[in-house]
C-alpha atoms as a PDB file:
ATOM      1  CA  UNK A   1      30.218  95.628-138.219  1.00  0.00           C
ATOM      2  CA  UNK A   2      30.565  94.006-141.969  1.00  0.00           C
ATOM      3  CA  UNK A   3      33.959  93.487-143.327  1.00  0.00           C
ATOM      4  CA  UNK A   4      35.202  95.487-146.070  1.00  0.00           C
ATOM      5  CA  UNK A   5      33.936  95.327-149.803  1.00  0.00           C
ATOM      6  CA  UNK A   6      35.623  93.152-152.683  1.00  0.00           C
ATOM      7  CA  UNK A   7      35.918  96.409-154.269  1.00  0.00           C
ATOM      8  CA  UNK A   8      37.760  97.924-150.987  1.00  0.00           C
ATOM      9  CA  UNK A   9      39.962  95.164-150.829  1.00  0.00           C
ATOM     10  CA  UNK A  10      40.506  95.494-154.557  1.00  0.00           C
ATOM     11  CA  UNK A  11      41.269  99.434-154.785  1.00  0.00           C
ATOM     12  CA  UNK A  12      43.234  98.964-151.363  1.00  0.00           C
ATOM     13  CA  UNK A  13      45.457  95.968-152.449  1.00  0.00           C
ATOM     14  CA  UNK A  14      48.087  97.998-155.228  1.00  0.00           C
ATOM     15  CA  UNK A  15      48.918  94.555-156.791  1.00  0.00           C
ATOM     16  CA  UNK A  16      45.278  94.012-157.578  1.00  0.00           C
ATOM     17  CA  UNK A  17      44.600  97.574-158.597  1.00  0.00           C
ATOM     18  CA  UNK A  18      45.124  96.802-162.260  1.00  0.00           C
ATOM     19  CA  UNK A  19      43.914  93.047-162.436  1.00  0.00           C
ATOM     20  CA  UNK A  20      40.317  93.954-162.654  1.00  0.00           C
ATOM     21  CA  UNK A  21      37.653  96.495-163.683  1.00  0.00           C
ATOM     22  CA  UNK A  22      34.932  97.166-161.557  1.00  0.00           C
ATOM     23  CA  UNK A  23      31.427  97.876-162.650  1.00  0.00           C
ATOM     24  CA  UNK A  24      29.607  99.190-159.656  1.00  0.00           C
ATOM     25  CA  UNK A  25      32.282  97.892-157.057  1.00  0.00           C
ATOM     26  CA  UNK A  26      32.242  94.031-158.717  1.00  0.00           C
ATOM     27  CA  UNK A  27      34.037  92.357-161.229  1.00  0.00           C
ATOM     28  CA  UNK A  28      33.884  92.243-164.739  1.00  0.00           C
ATOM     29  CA  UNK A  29      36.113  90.089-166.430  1.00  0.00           C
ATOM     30  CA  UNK A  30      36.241  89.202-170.376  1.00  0.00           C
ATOM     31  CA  UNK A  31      38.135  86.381-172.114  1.00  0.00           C
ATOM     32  CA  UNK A  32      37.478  86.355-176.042  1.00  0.00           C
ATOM     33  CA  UNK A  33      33.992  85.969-176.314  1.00  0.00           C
ATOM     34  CA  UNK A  34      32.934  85.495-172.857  1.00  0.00           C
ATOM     35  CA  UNK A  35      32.512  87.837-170.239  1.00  0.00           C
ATOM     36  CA  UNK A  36      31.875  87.129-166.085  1.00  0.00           C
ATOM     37  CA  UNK A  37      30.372  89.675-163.872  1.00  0.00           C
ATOM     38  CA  UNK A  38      29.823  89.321-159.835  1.00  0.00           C
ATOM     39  CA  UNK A  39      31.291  88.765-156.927  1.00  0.00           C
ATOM     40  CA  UNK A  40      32.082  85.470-156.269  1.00  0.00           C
ATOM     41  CA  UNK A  41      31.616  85.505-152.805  1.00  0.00           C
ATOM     42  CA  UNK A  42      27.817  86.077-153.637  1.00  0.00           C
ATOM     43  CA  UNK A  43      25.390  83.605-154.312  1.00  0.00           C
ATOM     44  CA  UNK A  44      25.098  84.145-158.026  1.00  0.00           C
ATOM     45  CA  UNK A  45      27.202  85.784-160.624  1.00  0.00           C
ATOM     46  CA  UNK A  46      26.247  86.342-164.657  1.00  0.00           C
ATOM     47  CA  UNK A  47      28.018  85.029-167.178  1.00  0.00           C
ATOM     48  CA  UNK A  48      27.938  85.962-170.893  1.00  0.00           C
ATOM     49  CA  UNK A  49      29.054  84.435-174.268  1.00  0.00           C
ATOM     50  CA  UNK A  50      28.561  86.568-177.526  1.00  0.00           C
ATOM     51  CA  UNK A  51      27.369  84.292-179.915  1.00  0.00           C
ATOM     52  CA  UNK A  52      27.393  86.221-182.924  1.00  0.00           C
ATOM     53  CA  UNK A  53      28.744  89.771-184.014  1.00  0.00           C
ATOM     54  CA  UNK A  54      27.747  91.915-186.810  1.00  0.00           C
ATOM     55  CA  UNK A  55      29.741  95.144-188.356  1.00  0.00           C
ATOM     56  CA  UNK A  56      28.415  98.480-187.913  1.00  0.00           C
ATOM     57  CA  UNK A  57      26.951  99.740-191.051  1.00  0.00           C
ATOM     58  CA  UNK A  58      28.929 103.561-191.584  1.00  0.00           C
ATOM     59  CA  UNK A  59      30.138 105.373-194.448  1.00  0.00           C
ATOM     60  CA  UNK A  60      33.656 104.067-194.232  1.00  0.00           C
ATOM     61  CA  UNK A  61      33.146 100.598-194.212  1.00  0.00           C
ATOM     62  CA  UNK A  62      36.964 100.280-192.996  1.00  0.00           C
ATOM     63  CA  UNK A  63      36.680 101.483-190.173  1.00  0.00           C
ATOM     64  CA  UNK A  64      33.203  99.752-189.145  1.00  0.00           C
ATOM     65  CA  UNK A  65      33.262  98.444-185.425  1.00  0.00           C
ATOM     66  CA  UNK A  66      31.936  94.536-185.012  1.00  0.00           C
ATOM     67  CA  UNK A  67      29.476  94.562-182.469  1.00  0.00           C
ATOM     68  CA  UNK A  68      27.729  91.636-180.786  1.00  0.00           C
ATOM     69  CA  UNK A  69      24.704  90.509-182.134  1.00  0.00           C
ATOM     70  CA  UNK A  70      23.675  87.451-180.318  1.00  0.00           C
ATOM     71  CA  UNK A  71      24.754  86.839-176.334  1.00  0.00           C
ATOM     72  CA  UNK A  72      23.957  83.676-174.276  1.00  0.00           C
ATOM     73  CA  UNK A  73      23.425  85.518-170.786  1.00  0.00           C
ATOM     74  CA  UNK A  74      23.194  82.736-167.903  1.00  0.00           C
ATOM     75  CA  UNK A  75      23.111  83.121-164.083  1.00  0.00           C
ATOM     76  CA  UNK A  76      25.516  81.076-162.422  1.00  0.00           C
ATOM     77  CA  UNK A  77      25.273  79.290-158.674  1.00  0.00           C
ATOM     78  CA  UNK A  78      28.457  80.327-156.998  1.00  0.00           C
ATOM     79  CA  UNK A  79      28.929  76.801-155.371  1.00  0.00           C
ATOM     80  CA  UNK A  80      31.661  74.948-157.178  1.00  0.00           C
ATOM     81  CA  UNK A  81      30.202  71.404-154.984  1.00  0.00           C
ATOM     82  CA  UNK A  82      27.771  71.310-157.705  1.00  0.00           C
ATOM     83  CA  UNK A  83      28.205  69.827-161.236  1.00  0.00           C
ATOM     84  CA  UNK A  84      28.306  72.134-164.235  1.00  0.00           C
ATOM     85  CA  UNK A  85      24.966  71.771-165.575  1.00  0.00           C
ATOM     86  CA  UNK A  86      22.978  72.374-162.009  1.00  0.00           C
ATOM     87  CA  UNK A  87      24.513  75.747-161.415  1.00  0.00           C
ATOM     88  CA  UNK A  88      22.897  78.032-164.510  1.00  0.00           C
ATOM     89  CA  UNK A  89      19.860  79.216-162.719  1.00  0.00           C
ATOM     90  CA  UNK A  90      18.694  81.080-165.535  1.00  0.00           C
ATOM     91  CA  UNK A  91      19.423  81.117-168.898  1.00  0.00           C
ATOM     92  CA  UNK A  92      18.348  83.314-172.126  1.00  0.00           C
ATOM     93  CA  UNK A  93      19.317  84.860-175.001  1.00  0.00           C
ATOM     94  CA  UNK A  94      19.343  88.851-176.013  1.00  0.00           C
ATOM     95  CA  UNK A  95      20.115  90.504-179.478  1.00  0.00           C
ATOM     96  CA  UNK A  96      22.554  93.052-178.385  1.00  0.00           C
ATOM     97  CA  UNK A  97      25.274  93.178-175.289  1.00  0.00           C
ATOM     98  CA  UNK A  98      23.435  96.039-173.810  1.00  0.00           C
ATOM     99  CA  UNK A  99      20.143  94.270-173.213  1.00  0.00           C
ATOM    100  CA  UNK A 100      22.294  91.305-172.041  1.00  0.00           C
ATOM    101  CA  UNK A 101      24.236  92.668-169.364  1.00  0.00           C
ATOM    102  CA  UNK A 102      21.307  95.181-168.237  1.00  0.00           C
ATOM    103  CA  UNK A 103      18.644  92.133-168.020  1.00  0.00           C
ATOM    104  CA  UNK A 104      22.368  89.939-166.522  1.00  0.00           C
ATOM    105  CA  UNK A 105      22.646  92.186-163.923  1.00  0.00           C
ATOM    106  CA  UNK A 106      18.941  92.828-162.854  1.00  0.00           C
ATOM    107  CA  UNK A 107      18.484  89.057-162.269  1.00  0.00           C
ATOM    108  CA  UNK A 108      21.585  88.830-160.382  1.00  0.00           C
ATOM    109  CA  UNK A 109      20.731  90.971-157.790  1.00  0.00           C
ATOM    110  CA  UNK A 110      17.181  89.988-157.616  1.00  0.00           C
ATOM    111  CA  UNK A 111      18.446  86.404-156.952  1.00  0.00           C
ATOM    112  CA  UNK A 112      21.200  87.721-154.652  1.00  0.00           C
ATOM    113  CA  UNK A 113      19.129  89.457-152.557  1.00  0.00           C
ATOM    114  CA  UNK A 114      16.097  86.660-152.347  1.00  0.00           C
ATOM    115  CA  UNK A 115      15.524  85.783-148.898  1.00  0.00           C
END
């Protein structure tokens, strides 16, 4: 029988309950302008840096959100025995943070679950 989740350990453990926010039961954690998503108990994880932002055009220009524009997305080797540079698997480059963290995640889990 498999252990439990990270995200059963996670909602279980109340001291960890507000440390993280899950996106379908894994972490996603942002820092500035850089955002890491997966378990790191897995074999890869995606991590993102927004490379550029741009405001929102709306009426009120006040009040105009910044949104990114440019995001590095690169798929990260979970083994820390390697250097730097030989754990991004897979690296591009997407025009908005949607496409980045829906083309992120799809490569994750198709590397994940490679046999």
């Amino acid at each position: 029988m498999p252990g439990p989740k990270y995200s059963d350990v996670i909602l279980s453990d109340p001291s960890l309950k507000d440390k993280f926010t899950l996106y379908r039961g894994k972490p996603l954690v942002r820092s500035n302008n850089m955002i890491c998503y997966g378990d790191m108990r897995d074999k890869y994880v995606v991590f993102m840096m927004i490379l550029a932002t741009k405001k929102l055009e709306l009426a009120d220009p006040k009040f105009a959100p910044e949104v990114p524009s440019m995001v590095l997305v690169q798929i990260w080797d979970t083994d820390t025995t390697k250097p730097a540079h030989e754990r991004v698997v897979k690296q591009f480059e997407k025009p908005s943070l949607f496409e980045a963290f829906d083309i992120g995640i799809i490569w994750m889990d198709k590397l994940n679950n490679a046999k």
